[in-house]
C-alpha atoms as a PDB file:
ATOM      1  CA  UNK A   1     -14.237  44.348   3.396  1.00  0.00           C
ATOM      2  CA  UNK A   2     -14.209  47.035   0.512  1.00  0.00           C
ATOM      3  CA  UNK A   3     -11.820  49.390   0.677  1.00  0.00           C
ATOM      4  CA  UNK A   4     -14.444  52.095   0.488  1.00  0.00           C
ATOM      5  CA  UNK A   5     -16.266  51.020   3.624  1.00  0.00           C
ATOM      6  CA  UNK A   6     -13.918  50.765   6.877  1.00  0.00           C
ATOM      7  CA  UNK A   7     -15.502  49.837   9.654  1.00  0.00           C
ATOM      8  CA  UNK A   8     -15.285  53.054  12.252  1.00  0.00           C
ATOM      9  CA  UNK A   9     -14.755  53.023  15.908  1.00  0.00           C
ATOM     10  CA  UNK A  10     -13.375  55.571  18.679  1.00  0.00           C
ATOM     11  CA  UNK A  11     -10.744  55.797  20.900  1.00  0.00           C
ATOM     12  CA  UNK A  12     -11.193  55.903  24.832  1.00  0.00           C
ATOM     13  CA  UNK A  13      -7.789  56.673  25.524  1.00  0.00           C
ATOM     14  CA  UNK A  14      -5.807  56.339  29.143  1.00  0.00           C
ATOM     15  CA  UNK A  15      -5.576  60.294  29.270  1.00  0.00           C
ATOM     16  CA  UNK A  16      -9.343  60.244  30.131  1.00  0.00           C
ATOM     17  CA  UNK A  17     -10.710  59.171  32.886  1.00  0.00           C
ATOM     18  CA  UNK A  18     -12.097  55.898  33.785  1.00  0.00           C
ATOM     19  CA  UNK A  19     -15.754  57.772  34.948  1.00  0.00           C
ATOM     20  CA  UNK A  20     -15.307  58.646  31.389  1.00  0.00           C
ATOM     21  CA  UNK A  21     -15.587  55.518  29.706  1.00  0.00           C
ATOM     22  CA  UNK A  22     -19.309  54.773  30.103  1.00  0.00           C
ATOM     23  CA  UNK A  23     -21.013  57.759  28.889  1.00  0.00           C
ATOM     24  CA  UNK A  24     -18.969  57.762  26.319  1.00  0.00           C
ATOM     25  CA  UNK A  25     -19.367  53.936  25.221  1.00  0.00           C
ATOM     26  CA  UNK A  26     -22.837  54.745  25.080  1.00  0.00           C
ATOM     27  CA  UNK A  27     -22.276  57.889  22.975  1.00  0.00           C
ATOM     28  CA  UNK A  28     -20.348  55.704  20.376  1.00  0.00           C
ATOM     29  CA  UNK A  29     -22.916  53.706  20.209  1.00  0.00           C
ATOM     30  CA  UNK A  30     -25.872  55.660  20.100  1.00  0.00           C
ATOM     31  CA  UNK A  31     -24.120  57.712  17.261  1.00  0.00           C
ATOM     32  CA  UNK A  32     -24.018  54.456  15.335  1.00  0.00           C
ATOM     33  CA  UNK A  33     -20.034  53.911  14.934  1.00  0.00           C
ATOM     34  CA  UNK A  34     -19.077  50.505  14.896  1.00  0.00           C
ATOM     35  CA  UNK A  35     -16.070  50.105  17.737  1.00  0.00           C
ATOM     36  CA  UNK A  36     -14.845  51.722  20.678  1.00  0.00           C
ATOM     37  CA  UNK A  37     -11.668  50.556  21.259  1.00  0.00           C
ATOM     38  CA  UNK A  38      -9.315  51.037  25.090  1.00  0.00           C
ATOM     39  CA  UNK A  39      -5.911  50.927  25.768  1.00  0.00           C
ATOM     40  CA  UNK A  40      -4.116  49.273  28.413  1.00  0.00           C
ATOM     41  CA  UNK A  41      -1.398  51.929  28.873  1.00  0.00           C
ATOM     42  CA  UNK A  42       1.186  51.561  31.762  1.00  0.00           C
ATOM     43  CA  UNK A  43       0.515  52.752  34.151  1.00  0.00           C
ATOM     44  CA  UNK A  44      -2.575  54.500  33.271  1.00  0.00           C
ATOM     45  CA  UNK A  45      -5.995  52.141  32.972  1.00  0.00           C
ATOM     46  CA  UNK A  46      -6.151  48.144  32.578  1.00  0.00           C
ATOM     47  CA  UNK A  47      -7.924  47.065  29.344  1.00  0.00           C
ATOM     48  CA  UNK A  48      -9.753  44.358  30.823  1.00  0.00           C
ATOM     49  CA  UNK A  49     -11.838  46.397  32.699  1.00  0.00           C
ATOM     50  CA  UNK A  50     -12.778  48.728  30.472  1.00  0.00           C
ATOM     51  CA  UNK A  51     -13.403  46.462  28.222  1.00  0.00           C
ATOM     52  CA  UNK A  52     -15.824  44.253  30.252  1.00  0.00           C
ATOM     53  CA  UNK A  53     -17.799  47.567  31.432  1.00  0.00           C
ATOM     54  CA  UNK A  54     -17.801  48.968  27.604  1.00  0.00           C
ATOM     55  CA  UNK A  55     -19.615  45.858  26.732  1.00  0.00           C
ATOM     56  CA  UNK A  56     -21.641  45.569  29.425  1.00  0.00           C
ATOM     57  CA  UNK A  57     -22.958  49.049  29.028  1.00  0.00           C
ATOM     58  CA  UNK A  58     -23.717  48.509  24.947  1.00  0.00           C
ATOM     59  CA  UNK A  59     -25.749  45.736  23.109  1.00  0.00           C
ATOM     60  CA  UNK A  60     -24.648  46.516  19.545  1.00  0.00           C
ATOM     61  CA  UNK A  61     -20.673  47.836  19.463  1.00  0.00           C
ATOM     62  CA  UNK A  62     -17.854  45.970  19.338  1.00  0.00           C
ATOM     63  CA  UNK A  63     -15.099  46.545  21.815  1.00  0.00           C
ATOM     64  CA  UNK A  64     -11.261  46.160  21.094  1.00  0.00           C
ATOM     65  CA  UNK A  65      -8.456  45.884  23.661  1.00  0.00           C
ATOM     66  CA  UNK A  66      -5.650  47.676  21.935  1.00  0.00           C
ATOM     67  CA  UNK A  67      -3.515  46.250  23.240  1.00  0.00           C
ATOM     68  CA  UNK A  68      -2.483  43.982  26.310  1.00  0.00           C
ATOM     69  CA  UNK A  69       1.312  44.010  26.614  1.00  0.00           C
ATOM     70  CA  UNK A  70       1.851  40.128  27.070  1.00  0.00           C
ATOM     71  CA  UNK A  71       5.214  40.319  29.477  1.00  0.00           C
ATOM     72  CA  UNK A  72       2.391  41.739  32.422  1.00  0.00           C
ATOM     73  CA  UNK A  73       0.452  38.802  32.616  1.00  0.00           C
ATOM     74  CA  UNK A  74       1.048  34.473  32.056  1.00  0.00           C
ATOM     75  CA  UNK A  75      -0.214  33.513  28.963  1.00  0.00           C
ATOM     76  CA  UNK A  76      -2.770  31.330  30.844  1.00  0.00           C
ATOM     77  CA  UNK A  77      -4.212  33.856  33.092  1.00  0.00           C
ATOM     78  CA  UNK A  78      -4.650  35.909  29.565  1.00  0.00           C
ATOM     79  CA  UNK A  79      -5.943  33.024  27.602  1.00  0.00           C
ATOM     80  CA  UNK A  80      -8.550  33.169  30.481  1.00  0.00           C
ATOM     81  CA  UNK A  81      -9.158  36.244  30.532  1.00  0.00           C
ATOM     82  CA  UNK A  82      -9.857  37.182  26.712  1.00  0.00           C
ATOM     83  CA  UNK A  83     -11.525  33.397  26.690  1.00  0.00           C
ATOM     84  CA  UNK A  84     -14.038  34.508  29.294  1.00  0.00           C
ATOM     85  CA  UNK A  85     -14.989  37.733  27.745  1.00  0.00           C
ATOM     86  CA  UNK A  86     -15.476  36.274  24.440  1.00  0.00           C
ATOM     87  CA  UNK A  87     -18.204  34.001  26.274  1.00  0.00           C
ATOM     88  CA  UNK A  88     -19.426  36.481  27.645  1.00  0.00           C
ATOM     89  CA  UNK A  89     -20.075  38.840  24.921  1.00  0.00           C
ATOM     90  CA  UNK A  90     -19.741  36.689  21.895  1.00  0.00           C
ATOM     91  CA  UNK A  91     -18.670  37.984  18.822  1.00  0.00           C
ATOM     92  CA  UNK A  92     -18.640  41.300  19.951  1.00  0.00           C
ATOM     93  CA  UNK A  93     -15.251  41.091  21.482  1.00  0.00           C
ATOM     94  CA  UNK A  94     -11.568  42.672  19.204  1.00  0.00           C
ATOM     95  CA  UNK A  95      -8.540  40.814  21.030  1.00  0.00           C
ATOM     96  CA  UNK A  96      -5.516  43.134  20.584  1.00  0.00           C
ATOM     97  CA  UNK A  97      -1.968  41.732  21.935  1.00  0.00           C
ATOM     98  CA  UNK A  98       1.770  43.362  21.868  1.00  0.00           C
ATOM     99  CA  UNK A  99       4.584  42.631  23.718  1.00  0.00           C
ATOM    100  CA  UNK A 100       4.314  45.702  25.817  1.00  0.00           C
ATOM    101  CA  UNK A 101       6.641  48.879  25.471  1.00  0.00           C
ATOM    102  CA  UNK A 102       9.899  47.877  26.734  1.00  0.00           C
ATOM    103  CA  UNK A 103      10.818  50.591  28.784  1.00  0.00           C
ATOM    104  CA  UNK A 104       7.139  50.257  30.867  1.00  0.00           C
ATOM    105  CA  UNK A 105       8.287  46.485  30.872  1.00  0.00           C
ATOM    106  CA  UNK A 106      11.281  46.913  32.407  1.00  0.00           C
ATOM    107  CA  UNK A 107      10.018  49.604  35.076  1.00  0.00           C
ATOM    108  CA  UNK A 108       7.434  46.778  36.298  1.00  0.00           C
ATOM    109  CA  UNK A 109      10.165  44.150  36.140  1.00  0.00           C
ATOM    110  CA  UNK A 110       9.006  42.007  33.515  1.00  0.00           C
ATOM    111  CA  UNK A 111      11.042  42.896  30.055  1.00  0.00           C
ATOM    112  CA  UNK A 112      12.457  39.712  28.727  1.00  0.00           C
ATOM    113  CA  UNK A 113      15.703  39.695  26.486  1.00  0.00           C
ATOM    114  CA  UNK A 114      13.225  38.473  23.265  1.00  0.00           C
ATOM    115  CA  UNK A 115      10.080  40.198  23.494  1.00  0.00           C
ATOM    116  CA  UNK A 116       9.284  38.976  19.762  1.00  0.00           C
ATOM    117  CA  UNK A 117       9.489  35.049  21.130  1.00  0.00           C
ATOM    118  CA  UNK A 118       7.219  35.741  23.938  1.00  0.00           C
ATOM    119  CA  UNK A 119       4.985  37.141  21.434  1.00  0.00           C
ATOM    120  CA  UNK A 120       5.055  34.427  19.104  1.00  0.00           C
ATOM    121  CA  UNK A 121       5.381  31.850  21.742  1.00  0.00           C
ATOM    122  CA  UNK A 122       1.941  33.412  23.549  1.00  0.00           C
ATOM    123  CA  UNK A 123      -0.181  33.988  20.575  1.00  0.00           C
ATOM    124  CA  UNK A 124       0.243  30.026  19.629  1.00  0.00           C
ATOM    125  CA  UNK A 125      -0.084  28.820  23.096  1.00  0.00           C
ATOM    126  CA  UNK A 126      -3.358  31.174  23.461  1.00  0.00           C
ATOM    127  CA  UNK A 127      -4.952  29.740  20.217  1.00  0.00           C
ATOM    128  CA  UNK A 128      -4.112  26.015  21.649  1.00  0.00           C
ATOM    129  CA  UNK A 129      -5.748  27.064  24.662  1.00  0.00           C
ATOM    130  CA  UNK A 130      -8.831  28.651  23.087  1.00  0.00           C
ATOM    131  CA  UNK A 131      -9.671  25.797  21.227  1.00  0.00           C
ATOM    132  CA  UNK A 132      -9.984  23.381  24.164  1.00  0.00           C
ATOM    133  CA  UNK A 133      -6.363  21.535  24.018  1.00  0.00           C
ATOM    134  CA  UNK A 134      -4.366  20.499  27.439  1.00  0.00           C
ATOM    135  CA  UNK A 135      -1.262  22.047  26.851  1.00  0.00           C
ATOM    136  CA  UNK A 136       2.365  21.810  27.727  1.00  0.00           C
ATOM    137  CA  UNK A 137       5.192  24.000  26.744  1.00  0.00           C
ATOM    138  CA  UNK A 138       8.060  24.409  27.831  1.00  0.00           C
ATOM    139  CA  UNK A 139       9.453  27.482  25.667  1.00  0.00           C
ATOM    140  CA  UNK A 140      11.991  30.270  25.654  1.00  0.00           C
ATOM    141  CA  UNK A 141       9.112  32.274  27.999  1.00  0.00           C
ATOM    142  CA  UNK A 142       5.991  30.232  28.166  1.00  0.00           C
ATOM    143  CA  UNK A 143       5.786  27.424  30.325  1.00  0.00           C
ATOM    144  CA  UNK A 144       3.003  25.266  30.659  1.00  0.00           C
ATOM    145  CA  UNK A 145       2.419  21.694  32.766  1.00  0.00           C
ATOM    146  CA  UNK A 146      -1.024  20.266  31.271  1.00  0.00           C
ATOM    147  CA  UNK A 147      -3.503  23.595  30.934  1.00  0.00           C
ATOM    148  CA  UNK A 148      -6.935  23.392  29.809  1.00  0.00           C
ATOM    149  CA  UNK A 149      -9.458  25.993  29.667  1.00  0.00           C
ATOM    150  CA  UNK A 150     -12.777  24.371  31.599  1.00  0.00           C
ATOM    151  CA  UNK A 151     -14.426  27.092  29.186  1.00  0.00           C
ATOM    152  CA  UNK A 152     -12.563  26.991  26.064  1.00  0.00           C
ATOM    153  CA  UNK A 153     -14.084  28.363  22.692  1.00  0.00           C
ATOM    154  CA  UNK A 154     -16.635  26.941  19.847  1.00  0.00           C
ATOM    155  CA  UNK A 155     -15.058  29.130  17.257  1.00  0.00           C
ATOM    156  CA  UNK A 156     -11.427  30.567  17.035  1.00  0.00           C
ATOM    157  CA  UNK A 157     -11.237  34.041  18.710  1.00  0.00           C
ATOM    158  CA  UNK A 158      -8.708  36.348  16.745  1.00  0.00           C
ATOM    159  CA  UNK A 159      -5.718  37.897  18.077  1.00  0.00           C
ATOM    160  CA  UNK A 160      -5.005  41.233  16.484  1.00  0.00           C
ATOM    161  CA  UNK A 161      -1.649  42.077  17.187  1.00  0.00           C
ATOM    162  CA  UNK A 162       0.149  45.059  17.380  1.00  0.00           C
ATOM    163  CA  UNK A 163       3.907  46.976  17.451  1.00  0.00           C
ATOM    164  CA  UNK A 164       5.913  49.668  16.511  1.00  0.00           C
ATOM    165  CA  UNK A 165       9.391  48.921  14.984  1.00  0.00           C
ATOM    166  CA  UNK A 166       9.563  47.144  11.496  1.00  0.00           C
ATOM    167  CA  UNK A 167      10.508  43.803  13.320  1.00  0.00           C
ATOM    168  CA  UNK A 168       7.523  43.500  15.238  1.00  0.00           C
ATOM    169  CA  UNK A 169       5.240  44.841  12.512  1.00  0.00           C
ATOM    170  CA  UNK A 170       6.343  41.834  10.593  1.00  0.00           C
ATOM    171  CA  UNK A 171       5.853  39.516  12.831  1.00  0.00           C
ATOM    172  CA  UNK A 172       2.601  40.710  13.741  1.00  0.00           C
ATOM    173  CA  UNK A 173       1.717  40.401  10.173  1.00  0.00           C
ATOM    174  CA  UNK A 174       2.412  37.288  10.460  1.00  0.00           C
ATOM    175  CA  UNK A 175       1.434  35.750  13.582  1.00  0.00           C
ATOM    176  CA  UNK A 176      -1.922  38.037  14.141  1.00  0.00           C
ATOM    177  CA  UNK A 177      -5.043  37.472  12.947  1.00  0.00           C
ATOM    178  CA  UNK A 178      -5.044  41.415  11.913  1.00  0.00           C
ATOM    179  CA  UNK A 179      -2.884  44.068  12.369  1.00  0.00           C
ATOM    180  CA  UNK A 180      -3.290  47.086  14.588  1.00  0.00           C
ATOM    181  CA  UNK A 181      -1.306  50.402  14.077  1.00  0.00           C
ATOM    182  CA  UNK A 182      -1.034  53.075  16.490  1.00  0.00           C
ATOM    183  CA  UNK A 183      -1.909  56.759  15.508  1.00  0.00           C
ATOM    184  CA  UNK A 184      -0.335  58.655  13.986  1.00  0.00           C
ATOM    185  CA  UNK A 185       0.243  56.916  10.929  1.00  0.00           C
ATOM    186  CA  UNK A 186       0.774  58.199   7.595  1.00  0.00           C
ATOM    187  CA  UNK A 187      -1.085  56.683   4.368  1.00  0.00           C
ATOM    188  CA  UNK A 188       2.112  55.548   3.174  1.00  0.00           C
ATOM    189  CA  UNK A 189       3.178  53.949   6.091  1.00  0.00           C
ATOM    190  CA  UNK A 190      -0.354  52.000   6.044  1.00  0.00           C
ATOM    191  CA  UNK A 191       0.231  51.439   2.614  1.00  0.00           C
ATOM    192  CA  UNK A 192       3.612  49.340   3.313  1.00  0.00           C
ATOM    193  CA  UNK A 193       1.997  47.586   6.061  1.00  0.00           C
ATOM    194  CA  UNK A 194      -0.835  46.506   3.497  1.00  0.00           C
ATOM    195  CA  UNK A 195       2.230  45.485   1.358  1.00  0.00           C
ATOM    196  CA  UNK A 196       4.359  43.703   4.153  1.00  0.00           C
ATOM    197  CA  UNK A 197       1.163  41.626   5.312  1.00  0.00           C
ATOM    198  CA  UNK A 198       0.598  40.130   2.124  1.00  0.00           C
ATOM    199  CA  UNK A 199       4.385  39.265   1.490  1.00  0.00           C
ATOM    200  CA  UNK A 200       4.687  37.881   4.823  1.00  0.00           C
ATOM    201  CA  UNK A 201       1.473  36.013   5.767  1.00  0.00           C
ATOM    202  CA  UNK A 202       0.782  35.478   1.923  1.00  0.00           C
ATOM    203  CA  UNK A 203      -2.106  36.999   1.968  1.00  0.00           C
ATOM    204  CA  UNK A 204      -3.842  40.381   2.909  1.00  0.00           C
ATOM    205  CA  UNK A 205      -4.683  41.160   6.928  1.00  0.00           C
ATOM    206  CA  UNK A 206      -6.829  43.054   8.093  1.00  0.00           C
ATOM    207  CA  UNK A 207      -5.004  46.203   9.487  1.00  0.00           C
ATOM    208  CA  UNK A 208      -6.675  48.836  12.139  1.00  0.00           C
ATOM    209  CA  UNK A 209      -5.185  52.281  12.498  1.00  0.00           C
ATOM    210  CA  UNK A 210      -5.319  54.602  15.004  1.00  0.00           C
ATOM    211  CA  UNK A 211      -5.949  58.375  13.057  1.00  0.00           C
ATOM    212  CA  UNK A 212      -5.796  61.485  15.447  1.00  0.00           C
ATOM    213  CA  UNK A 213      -9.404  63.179  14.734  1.00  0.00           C
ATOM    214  CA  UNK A 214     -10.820  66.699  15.480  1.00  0.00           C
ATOM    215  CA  UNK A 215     -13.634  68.616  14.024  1.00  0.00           C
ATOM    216  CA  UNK A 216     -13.055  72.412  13.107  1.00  0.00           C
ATOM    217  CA  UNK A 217     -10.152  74.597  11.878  1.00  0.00           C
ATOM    218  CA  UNK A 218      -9.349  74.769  15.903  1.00  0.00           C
ATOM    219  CA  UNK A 219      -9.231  70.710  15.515  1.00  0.00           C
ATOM    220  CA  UNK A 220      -6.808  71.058  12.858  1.00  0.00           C
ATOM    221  CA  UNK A 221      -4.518  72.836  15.332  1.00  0.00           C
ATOM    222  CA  UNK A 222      -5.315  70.509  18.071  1.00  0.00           C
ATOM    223  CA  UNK A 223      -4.659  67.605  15.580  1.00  0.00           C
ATOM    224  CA  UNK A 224      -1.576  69.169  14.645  1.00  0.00           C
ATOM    225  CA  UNK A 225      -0.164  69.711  17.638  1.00  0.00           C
ATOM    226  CA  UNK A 226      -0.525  66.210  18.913  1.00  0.00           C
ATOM    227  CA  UNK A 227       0.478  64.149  15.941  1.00  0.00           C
ATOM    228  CA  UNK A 228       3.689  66.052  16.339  1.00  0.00           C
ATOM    229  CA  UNK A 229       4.009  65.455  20.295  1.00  0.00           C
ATOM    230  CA  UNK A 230       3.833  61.726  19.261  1.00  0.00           C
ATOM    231  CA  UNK A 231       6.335  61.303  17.080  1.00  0.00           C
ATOM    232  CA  UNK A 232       8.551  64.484  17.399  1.00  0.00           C
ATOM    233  CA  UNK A 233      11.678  64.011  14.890  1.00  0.00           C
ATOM    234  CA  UNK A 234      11.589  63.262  11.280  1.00  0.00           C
ATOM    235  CA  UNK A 235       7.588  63.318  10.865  1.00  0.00           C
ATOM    236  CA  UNK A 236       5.510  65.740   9.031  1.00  0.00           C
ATOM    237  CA  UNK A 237       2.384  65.945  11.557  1.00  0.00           C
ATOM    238  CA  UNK A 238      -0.184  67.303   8.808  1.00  0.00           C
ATOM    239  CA  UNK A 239       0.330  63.461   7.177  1.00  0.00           C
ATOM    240  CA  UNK A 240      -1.001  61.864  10.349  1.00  0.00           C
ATOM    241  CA  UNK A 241      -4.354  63.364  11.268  1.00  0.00           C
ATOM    242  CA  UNK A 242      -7.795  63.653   9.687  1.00  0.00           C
ATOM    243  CA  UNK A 243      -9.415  67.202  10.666  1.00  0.00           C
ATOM    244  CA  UNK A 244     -11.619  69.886   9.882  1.00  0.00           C
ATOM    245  CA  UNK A 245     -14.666  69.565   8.347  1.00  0.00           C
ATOM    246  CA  UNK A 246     -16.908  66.467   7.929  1.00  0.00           C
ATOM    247  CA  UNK A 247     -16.012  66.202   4.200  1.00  0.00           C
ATOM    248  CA  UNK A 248     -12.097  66.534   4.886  1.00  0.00           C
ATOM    249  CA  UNK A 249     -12.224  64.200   7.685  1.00  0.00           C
ATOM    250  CA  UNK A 250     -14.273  61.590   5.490  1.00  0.00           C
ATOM    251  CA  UNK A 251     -11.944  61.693   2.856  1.00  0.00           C
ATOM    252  CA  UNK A 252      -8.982  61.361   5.069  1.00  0.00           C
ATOM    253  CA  UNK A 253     -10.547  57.784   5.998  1.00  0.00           C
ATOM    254  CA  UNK A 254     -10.913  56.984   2.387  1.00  0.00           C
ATOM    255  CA  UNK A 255      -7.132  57.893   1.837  1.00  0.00           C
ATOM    256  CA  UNK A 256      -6.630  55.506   4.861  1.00  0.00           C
ATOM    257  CA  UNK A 257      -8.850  52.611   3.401  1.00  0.00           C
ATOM    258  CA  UNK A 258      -7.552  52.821  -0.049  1.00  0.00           C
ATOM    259  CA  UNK A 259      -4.431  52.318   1.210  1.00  0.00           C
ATOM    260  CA  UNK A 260      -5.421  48.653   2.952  1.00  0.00           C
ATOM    261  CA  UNK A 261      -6.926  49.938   6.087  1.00  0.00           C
ATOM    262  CA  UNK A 262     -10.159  47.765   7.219  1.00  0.00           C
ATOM    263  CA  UNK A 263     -10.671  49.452   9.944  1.00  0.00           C
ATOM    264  CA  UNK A 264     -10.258  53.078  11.185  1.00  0.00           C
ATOM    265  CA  UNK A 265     -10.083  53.739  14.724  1.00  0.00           C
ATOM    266  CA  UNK A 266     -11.113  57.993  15.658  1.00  0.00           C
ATOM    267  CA  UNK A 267      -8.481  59.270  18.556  1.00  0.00           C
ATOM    268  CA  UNK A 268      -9.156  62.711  19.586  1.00  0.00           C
ATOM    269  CA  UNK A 269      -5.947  64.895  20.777  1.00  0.00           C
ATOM    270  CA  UNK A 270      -5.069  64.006  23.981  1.00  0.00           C
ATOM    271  CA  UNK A 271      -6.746  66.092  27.063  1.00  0.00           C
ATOM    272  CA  UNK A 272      -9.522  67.329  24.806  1.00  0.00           C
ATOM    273  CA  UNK A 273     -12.409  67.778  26.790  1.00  0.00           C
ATOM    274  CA  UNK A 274     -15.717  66.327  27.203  1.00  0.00           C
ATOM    275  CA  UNK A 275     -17.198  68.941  24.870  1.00  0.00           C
ATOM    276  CA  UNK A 276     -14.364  68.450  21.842  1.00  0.00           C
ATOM    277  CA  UNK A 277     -14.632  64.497  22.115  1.00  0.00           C
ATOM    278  CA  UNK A 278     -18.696  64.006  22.522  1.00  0.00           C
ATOM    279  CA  UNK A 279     -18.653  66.709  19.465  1.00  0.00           C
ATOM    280  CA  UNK A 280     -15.737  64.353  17.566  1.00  0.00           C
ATOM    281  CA  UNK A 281     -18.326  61.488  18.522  1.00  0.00           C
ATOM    282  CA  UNK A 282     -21.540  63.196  17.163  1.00  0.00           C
ATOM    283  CA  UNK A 283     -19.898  64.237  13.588  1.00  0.00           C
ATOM    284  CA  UNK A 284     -18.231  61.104  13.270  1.00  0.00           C
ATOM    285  CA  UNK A 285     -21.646  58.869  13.433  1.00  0.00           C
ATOM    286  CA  UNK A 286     -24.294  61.536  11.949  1.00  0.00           C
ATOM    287  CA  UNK A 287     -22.182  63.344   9.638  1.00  0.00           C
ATOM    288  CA  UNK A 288     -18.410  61.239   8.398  1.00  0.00           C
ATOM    289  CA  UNK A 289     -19.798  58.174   8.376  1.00  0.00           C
ATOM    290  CA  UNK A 290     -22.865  58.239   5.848  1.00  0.00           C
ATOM    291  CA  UNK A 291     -20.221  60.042   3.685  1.00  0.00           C
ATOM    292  CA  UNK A 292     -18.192  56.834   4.043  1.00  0.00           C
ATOM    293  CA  UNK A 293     -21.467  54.947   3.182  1.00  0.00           C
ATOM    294  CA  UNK A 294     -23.502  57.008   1.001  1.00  0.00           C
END
């Protein structure tokens, strides 16, 4: 995709609400953005659900899981799951994978010692699985005896994969069918990720990041206030947000895209209300995004 035109989509984050998510799947779509994307955040909100009720409640939008950690569930129960949705709602589907944050992994008793193996050990066994093969593995983590989907796939579904420290990035670069980045990210930091795709995978990915978004100078605060609650030490906050007005917003996105993003996913601050996010919603489709396109 050119750089210039990212797809767009918005953030229903596990600090809503789950009687949240509907209206405001609908809202993203009625105000013409491309994706809504959910988390599955221990121990918050499943993304499965959401996911399947997102889509369920649109026609148009795509919906992204962002992400599953991979120690919660066997890798055949998830190829089934993300197999099944894909059939359901074809093509409108965003797979998004991670091995989980390791603390939350360990509190539900499921870290492993290699979280990068299972990772890389899952996303091959899922793609085997989506494409109709019996399996058997018997890996470091995944352990199969003869599995085939009854309802495999007629075309590969992708697995976007995410993580945080440079290890996983790479490997997600070069395992994952795209790239996803968690906000708050700075253009640089996008920038190398751009770079470390196409010097791992040898060639570019497509890479989705997460930018915290609020409209008005009291968004700018609000933006401000949460980039830095995210990443506390050693970050300068006003380098991972896009706020204010329409225009500075819109060319935040561009800054974003030039820098190898393909897709840029809206988050408002955490705990904004229903007022602050339908209003992040509104400006995003009627007023950022034919700047992105004019």
């Amino acid at each position: 995709m050119d750089a210039a035109l990212p797809r767009l989509g918005m953030t229903f984050d596990p600090t809503m609400p789950p009687e949240r998510l509907l209206p405001l799947a609908r809202a993203v779509e009625e105000a013409g953005l491309d994706e809504l994307w959910v988390w599955e955040d221990c121990f918050a909100e499943s993304g499965i659900a959401p996911a399947v009720a997102a889509l369920a409640a649109t026609s148009r939008i795509r919906v992204g899981i962002g992400l599953l950690p991979l120690p919660l569930r066997s890798t055949a129960i998830t190829a089934m799951e993300l197999a099944t949705i894909e059939r359901m709602f074809p093509g409108r589907f965003i797979a998004g994978i991670g091995h989980g944050v390791q603390e939350w992994m360990g509190q539900a008793g499921v870290r492993v010692a290699s979280p990068l193996t299972l990772l890389r050990e899952s996303a091959d066994a899922m793609r085997r699985l989506f494409a109709g093969e019996e399996v058997t593995v018997e890996g470091r983590y995944v352990k199969l005896d003869r599995i085939k989907l009854t309802w495999p796939l007629d075309a590969p579904l992708e697995l976007h994969v995410g993580g945080g420290g440079p290890k996983s990035l790479a490997l997600a670069a070069e395992v994952g069918d795209g790239v996803l980045l968690g906000a708050p990210q700075t253009v640089e930091e996008v920038r190398a990720m751009s770079e470390l795709a196409v010097r791992t995978a040898g060639k570019p990915r497509p890479i989705g990041v997460g930018v915290i978004t609020a409209v008005g100078d009291d968004g700018i605060a609000r933006a401000a206030a949460d980039a830095a609650a995210w990443r506390p030490e050693g970050f300068d906050p006003v380098e991972g947000y896009a706020a204010g007005t329409p225009e500075q917003i819109a060319e935040r996105f561009r800054a974003y895209a030039d820098a190898g993003a393909t897709r840029i996913i809206a988050q408002a601050p955490r705990n904004d209300g229903d007022d602050n996010v339908g209003e992040l919603v509104r400006v995003l489709g009627q007023e950022v995004l034919p700047l992105l396109r004019g």
